[in-house]
C-alpha atoms as a PDB file:
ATOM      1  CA  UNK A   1      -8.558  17.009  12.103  1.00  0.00           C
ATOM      2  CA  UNK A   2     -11.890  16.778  14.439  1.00  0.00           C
ATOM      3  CA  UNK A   3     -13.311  19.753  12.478  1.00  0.00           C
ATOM      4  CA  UNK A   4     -12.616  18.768   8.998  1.00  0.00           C
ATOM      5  CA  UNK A   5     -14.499  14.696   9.959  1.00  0.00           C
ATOM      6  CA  UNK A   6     -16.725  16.967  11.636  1.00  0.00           C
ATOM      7  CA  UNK A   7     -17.564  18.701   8.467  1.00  0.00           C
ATOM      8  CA  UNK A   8     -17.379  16.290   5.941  1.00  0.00           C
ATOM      9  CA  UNK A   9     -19.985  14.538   7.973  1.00  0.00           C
ATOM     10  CA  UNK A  10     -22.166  16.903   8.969  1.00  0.00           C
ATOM     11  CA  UNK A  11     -22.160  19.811   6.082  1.00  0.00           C
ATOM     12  CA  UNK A  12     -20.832  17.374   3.117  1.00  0.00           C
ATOM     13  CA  UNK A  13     -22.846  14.057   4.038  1.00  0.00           C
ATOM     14  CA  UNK A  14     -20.086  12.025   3.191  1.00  0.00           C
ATOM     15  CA  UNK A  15     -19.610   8.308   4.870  1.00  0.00           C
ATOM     16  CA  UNK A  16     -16.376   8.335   4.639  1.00  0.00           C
ATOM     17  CA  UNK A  17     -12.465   9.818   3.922  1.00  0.00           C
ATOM     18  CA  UNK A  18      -9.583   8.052   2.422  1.00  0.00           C
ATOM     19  CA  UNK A  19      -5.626   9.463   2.681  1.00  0.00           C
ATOM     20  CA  UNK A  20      -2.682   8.046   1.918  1.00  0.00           C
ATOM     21  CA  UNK A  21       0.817   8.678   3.083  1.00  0.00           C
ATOM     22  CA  UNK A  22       4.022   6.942   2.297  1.00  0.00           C
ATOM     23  CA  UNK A  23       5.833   4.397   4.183  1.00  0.00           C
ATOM     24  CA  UNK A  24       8.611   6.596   5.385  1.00  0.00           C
ATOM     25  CA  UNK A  25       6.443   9.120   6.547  1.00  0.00           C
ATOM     26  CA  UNK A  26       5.464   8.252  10.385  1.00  0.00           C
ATOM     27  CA  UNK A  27       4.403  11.520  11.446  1.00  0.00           C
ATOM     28  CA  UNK A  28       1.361  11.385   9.240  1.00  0.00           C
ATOM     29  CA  UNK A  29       0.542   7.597   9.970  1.00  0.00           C
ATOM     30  CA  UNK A  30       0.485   8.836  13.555  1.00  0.00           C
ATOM     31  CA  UNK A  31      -2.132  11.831  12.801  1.00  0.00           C
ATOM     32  CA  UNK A  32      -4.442   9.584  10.731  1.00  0.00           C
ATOM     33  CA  UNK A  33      -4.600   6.319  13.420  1.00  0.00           C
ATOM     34  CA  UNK A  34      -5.282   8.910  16.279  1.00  0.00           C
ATOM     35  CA  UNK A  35      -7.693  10.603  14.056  1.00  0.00           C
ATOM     36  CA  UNK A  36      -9.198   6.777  13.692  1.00  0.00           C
ATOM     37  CA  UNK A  37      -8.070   6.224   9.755  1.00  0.00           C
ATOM     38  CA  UNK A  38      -6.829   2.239   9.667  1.00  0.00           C
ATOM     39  CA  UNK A  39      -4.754   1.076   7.033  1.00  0.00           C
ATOM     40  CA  UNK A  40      -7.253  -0.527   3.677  1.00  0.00           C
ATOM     41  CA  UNK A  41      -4.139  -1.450   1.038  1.00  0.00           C
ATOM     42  CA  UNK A  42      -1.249  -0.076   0.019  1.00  0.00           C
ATOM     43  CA  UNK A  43      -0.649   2.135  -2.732  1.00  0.00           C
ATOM     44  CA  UNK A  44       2.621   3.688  -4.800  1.00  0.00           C
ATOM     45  CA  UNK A  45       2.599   7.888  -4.494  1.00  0.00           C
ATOM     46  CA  UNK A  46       4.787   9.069  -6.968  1.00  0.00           C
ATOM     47  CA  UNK A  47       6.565   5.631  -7.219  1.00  0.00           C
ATOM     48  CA  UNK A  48       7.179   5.522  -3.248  1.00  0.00           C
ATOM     49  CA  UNK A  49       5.691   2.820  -1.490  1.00  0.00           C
ATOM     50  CA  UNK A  50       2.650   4.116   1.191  1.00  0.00           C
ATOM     51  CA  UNK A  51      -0.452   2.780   2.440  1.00  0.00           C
ATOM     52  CA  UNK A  52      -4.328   3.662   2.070  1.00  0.00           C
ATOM     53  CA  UNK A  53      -6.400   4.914   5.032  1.00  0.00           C
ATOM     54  CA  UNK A  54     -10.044   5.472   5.397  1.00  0.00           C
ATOM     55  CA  UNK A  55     -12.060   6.479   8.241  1.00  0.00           C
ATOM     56  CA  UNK A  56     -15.803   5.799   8.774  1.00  0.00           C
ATOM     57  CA  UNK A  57     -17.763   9.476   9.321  1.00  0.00           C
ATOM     58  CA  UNK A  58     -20.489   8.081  11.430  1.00  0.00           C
ATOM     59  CA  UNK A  59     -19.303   8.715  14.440  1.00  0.00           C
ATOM     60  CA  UNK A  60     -18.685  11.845  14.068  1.00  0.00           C
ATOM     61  CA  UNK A  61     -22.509  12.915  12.477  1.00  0.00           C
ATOM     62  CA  UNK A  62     -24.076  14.998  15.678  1.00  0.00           C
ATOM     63  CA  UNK A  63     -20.851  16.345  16.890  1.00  0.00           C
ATOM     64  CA  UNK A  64     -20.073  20.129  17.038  1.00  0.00           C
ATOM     65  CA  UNK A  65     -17.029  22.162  15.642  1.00  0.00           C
ATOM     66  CA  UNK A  66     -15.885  22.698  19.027  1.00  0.00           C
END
């Protein structure tokens, strides 16, 4: 997850990334708040309740692939 903020920073120039999971799906929640997503709204993904996550990319501008 490190290199793909990494590179949408860095090679892309985007600001920011948005995901979504659904509600009964705690595995992924758990990836995207340790990768620093939080929560924006909720959302319906194929008529299943989930939430919206976004992540900020400045902090990771300046850091290497490693």
């Amino acid at each position: 997850m490190r290199e793909i903020l990494t590179l949408a920073a860095t090679d892309y120039g985007l600001e920011a990334l948005t995901a979504a999971t659904t509600a009964d799906n705690p595995a992924s929640r758990a990836v995207l708040t340790r990768a620093g997503f939080v929560p924006v709204g909720d959302t319906d993904l194929d008529g299943r309740p989930g939430t919206r996550y976004q992540v900020s990319l400045g902090q990771w501008i300046g850091c290497s692939h490693a």
